[in-house]
Protein backbone atom coordinates (compact mmCIF):
# COMPACT_ATOMS: atom_id res chain seq x y z
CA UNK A 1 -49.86 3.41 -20.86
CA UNK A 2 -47.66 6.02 -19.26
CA UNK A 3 -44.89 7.78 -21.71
CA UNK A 4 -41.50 8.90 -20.24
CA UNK A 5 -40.79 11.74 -22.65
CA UNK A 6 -37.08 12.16 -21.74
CA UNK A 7 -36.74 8.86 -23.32
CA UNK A 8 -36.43 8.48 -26.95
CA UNK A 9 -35.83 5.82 -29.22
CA UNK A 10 -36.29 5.89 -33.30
CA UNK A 11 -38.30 9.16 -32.44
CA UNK A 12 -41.15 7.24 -30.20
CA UNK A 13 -41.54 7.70 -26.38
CA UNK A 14 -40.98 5.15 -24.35
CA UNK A 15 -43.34 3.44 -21.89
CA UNK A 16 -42.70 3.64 -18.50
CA UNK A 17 -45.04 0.87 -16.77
CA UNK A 18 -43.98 1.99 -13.00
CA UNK A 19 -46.30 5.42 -13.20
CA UNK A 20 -49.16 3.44 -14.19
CA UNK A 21 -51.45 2.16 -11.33
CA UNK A 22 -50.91 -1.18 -9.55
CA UNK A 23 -53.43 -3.80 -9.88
CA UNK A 24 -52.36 -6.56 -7.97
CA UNK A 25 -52.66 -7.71 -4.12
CA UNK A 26 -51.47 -4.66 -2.22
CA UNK A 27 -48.62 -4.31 -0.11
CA UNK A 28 -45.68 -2.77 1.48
CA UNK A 29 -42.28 -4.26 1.29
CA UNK A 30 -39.67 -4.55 3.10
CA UNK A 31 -36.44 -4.18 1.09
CA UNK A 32 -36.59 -4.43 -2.86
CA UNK A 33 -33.34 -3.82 -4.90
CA UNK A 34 -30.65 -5.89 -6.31
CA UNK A 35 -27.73 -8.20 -5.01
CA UNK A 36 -24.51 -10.02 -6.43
CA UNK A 37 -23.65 -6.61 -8.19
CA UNK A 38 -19.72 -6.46 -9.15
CA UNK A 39 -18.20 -3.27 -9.16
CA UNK A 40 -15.02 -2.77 -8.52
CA UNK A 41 -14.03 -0.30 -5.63
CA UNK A 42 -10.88 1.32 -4.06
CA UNK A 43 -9.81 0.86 -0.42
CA UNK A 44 -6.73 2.20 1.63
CA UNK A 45 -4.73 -0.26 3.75
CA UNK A 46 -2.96 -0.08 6.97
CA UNK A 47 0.19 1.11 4.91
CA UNK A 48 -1.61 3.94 3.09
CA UNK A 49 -1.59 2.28 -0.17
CA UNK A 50 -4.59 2.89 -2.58
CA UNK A 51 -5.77 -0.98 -3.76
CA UNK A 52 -8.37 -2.03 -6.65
CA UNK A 53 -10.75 -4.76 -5.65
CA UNK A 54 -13.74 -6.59 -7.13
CA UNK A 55 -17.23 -6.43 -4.42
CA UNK A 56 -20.19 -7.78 -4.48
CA UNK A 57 -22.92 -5.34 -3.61
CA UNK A 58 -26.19 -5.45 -1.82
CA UNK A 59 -28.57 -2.46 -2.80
CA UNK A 60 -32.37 -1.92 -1.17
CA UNK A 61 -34.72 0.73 -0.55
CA UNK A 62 -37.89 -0.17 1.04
CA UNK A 63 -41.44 0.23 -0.46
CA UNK A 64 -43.81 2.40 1.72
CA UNK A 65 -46.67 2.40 -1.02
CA UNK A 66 -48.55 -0.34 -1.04
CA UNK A 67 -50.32 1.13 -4.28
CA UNK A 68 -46.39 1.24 -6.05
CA UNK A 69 -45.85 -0.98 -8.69
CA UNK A 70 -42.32 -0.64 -7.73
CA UNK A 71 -39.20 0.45 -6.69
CA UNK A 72 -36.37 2.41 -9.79
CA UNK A 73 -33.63 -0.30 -9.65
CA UNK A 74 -31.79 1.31 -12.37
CA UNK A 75 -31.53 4.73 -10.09
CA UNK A 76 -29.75 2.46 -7.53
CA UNK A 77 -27.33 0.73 -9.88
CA UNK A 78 -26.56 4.29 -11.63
CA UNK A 79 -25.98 5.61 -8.00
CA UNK A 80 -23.51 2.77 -7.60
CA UNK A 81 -21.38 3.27 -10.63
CA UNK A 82 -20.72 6.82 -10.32
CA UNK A 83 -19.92 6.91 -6.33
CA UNK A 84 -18.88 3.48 -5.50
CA UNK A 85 -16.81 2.81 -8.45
CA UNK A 86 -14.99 5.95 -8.55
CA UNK A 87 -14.15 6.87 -4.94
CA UNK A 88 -12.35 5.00 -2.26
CA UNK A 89 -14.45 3.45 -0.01
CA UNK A 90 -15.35 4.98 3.61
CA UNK A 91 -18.41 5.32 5.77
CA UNK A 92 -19.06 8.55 4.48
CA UNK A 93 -19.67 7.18 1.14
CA UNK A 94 -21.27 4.52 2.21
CA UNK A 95 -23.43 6.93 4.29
CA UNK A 96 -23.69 9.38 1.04
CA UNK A 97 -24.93 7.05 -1.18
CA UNK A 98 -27.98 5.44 0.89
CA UNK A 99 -28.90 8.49 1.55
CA UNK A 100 -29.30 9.09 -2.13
CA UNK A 101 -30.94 5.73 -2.53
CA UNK A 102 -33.48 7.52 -0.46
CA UNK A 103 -33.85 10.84 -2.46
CA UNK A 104 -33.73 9.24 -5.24
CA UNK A 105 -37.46 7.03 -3.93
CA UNK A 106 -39.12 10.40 -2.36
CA UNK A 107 -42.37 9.50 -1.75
CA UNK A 108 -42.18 5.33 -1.64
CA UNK A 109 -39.53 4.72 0.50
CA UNK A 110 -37.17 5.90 3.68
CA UNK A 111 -35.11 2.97 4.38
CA UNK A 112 -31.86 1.56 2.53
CA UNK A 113 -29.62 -0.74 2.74
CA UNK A 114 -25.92 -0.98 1.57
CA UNK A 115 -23.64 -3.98 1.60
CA UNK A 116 -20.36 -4.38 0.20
CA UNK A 117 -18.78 -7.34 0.36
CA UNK A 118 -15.10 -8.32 -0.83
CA UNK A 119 -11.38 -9.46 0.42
CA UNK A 120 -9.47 -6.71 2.19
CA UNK A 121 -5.67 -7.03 1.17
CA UNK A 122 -2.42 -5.94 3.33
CA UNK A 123 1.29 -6.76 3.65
CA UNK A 124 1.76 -8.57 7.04
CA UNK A 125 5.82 -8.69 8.43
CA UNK A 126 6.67 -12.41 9.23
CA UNK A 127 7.56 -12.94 12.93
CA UNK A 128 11.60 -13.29 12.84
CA UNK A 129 12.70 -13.15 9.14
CA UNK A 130 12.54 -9.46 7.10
CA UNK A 131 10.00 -10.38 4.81
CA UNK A 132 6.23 -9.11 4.43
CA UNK A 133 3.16 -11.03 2.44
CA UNK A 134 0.09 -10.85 1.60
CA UNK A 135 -2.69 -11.50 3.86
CA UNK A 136 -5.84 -11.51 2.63
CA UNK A 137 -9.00 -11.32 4.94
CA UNK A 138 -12.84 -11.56 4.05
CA UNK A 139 -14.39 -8.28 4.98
CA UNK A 140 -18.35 -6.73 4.72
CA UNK A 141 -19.22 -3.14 5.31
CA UNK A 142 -22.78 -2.56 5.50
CA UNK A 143 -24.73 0.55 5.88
CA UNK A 144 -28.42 1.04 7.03
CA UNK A 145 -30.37 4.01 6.72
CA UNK A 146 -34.11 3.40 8.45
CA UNK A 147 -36.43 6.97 9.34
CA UNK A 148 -32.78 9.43 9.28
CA UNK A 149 -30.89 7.16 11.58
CA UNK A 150 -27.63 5.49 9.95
CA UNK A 151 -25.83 2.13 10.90
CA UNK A 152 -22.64 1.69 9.80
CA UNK A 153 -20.92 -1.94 10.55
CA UNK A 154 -17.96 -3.84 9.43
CA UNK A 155 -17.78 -7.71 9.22
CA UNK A 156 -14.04 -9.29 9.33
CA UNK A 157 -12.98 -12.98 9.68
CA UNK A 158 -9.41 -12.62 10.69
CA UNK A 159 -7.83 -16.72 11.16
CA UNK A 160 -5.50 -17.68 13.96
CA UNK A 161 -4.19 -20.98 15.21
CA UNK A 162 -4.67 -22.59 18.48
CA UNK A 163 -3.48 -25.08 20.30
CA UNK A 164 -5.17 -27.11 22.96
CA UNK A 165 -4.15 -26.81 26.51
CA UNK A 166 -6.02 -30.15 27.61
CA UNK A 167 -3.81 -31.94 25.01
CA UNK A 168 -0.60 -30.03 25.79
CA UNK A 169 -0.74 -30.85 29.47
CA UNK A 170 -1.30 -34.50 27.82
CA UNK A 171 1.44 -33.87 26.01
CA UNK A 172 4.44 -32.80 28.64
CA UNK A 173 3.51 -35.62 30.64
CA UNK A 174 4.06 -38.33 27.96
CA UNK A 175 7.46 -36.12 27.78
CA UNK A 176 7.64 -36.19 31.62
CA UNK A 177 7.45 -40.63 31.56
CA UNK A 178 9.67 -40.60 28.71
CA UNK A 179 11.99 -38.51 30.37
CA UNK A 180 12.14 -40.81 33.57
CA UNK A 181 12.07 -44.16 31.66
CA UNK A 182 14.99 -42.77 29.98
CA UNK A 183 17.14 -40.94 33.16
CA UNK A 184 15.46 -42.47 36.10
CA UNK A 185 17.78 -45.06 37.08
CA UNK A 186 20.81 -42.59 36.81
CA UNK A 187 21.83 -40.86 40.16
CA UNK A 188 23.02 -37.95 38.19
CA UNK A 189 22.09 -36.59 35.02
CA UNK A 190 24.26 -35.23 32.31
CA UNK A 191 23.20 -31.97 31.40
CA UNK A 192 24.53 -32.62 27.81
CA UNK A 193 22.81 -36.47 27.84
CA UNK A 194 19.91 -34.72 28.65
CA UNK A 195 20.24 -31.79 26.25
CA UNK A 196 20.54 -34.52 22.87
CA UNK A 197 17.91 -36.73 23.51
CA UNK A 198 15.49 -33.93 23.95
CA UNK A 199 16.60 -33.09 20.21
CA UNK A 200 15.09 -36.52 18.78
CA UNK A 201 12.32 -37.67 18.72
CA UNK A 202 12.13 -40.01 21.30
CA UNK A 203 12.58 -36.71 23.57
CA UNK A 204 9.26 -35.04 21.88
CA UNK A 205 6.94 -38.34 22.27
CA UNK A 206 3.73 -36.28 22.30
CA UNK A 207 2.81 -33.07 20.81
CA UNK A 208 -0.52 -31.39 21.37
CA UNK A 209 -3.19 -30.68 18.74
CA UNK A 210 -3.54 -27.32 17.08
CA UNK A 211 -5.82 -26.00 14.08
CA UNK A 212 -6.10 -23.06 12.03
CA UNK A 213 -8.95 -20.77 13.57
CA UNK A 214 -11.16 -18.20 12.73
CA UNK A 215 -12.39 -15.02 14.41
CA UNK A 216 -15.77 -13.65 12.73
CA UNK A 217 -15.81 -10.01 13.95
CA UNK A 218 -19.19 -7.94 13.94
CA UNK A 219 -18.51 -4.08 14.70
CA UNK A 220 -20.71 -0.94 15.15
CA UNK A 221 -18.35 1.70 14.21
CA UNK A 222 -19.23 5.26 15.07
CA UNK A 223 -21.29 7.04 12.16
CA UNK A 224 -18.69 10.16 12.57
CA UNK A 225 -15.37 8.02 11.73
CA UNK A 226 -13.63 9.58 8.12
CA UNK A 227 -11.66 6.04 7.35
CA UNK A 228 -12.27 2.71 8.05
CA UNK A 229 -10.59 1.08 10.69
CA UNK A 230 -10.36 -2.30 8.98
CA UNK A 231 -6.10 -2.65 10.02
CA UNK A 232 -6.82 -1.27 13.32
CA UNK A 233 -9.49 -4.22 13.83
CA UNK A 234 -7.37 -6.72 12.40
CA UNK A 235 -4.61 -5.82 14.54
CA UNK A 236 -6.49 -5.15 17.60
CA UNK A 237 -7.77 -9.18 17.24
CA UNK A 238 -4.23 -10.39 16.31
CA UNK A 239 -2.48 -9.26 19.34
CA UNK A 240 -5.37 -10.65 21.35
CA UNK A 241 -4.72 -13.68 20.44
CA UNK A 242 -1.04 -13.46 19.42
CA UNK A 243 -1.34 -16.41 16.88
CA UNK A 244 -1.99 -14.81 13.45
CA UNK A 245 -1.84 -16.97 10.61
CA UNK A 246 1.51 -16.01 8.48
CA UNK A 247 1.64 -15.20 5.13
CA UNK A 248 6.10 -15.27 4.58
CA UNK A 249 7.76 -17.67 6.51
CA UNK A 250 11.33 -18.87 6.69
CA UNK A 251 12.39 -21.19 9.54
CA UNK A 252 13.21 -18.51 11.79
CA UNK A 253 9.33 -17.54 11.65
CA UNK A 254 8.02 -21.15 11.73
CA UNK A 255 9.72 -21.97 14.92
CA UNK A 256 8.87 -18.45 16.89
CA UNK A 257 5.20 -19.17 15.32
CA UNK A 258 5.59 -22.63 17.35
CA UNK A 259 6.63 -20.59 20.31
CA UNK A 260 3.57 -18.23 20.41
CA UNK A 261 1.42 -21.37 20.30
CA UNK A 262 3.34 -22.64 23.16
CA UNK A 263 3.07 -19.52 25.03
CA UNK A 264 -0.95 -18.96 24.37
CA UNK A 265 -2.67 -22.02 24.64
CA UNK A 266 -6.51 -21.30 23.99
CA UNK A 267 -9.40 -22.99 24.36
CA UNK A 268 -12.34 -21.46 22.45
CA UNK A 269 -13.30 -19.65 25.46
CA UNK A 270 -10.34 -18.12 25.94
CA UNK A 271 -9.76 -16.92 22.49
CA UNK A 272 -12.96 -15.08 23.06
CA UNK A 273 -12.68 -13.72 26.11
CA UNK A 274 -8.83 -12.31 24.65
CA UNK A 275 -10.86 -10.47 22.04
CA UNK A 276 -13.63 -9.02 24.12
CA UNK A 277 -11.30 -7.78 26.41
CA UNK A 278 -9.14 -5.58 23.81
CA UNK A 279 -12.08 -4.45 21.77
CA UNK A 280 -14.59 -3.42 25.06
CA UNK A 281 -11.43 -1.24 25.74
CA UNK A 282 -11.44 0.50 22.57
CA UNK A 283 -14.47 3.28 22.40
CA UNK A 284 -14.37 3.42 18.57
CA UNK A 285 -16.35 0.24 18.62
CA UNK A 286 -19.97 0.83 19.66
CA UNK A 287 -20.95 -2.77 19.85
CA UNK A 288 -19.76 -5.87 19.19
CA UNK A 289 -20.46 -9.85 17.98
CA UNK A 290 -17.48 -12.23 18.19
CA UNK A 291 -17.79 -15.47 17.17
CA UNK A 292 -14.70 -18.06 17.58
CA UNK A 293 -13.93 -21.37 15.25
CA UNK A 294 -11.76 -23.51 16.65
CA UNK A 295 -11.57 -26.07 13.17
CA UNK A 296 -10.76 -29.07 15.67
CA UNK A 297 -7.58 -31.18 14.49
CA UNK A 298 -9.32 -33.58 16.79
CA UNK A 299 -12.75 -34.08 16.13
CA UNK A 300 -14.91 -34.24 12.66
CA UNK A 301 -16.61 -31.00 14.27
CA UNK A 302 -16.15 -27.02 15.55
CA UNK A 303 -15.48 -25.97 18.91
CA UNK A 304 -17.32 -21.79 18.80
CA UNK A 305 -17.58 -19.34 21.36
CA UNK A 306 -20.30 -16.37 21.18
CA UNK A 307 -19.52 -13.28 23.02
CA UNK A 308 -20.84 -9.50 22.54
CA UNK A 309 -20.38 -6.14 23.92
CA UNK A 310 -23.37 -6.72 26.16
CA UNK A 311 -25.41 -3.35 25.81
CA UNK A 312 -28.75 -2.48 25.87
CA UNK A 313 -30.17 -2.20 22.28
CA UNK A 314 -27.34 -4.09 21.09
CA UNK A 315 -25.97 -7.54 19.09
CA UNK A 316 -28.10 -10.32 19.58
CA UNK A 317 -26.42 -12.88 21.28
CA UNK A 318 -28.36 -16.03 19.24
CA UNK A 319 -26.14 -18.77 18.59
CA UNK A 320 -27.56 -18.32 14.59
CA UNK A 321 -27.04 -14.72 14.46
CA UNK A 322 -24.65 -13.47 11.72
CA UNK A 323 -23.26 -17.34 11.69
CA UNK A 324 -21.09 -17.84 8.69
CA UNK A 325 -19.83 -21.20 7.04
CA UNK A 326 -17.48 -22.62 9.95
């Protein structure tokens, strides 16, 4: 049995069973390392403010020798406590630290893999009203290292509302019969007449079905970029779509928050197509994946659009690919 000397405990070596030779089926492996870690990590928000957060870590180096026993899961976790937990977290370090998973494997492995995964937390101003809240927004950053070539990608589900514009059209002309059942007959029509009966709600006999929706955002970001652009995506897809979900809200906000939906009726298609547009425009995204869940008000099931960047080399465009739980 192998002895690691550095080791010591009531004055006896202690055994190290990963030097001694591996006597099972041979093999190499893909990825071997650990996941569900919590550690808690620091991230900067759109307003510069330093925030504490709780993320669940994915850590995995490759084994390259079939004859290995295995991989040194403790040099991973160790790697993890003393960068991850202590620094605020960028694509540097993200880059820095698979690159030590690597060193740290000489010999067995040159591949790692890095996933964080956790809630990314900002103040968001209401529409009308001088208030701000929190907004809260799931978030993965997830960094490869395969043969000296890094990936570095961020993961964001960033809701919305939208409205139908098959059932709004529906909608005005239910308004539009209710309207001439009610002022038909009259030659002329009272301007004020008019003006109160739109204000009950006989005068609004239809309205037209709207859900909260989610964007699930898949983005290469260039391996050179100091800070992550996590606000800059968020707001990039927001005024795309111009129907963010609120966070404060008096009534001021609710009814300009009804106007936006009024003013950007979306299919699912659309919605994507909004978001392609702004982020194909914006070279510090290398590639994208957009997928769109419309959470139907109307049906027991999802209305989803797919839509990538469209390079070579790039985002698969399989329905399945990086589908989440909508």
């Amino acid at each position: 049995m192998s002895l690691n000397t550095a080791d010591k405990a009531g004055g006896c070596a202690l055994p190290d069973i990963t030097n001694e030779p591996h006597l099972g089926p041979n093999a190499k492996l893909n990825w071997v390392g650990m996941s569900n870690i919590e550690l808690p990590v620091f991230m900067v928000n759109g307003h510069n403010e330093k925030l504490q957060t709780i993320s669940r870590v994915q850590a995995y180096v490759n084994l390259t020798d079939p004859d290995s026993k295995g991989i040194h899961m403790s040099r991973l976790y160790l790697t993890l406590d003393q960068k991850l937990g202590m620094s605020v977290l960028t694509p540097a370090l993200m880059q820095d630290i698979v690159a030590d998973f690597v060193g740290s494997h000489e010999g067995i492995s040159d591949h790692a893999f890095l996933e964080c995964r956790l809630d990314f937390f900002e103040r968001r101003d209401s529409l009308i009203s001088n208030n701000t809240g929190w907004k809260s927004y799931p978030f993965k950053l997830l960094t490869s290292l395969k043969k000296g070539d890094l990936c570095t990608e961020v993961t964001l589900d960033i809701p919305y509302s939208s409205t139908c514009p098959c059932s709004a059209a529906l909608s005005r002309q239910l308004i539009q019969k209710g309207f001439e059942k009610q002022f038909g007959e009259n030659g002329n029509v009272d301007i004020k007449e008019v003006h109160d009966w739109l204000g009950t709600p006989e005068g609004i006999s239809a309205t037209p079905h709207s859900q909260r929706s989610v964007a699930q955002v898949r983005i290469k970001l260039d391996n050179k970029l100091e800070e992550l652009p996590v606000s800059h995506i968020i707001d990039v897809v927001e005024s795309a779509l111009q129907t963010p979900v609120q966070a404060a809200v008096k009534r001021e906000d609710e009814q300009e928050f009804a106007r936006l939906n009024a003013a950007n009726l979306m299919f699912c298609e659309d919605a994507a197509r909004r978001i392609y547009a702004k982020l194909n425009s914006d070279d510090t995204f290398k590639d994208f994946w957009v997928r769109v869940n419309h959470l139907e008000s109307l049906h027991p099931h999802d209305a989803v659009a797919i839509v990538t960047k469209g390079i070579e080399g790039g985002y698969d465009d399989a329905p399945q690919a990086f589908s989440g739980n909508y």
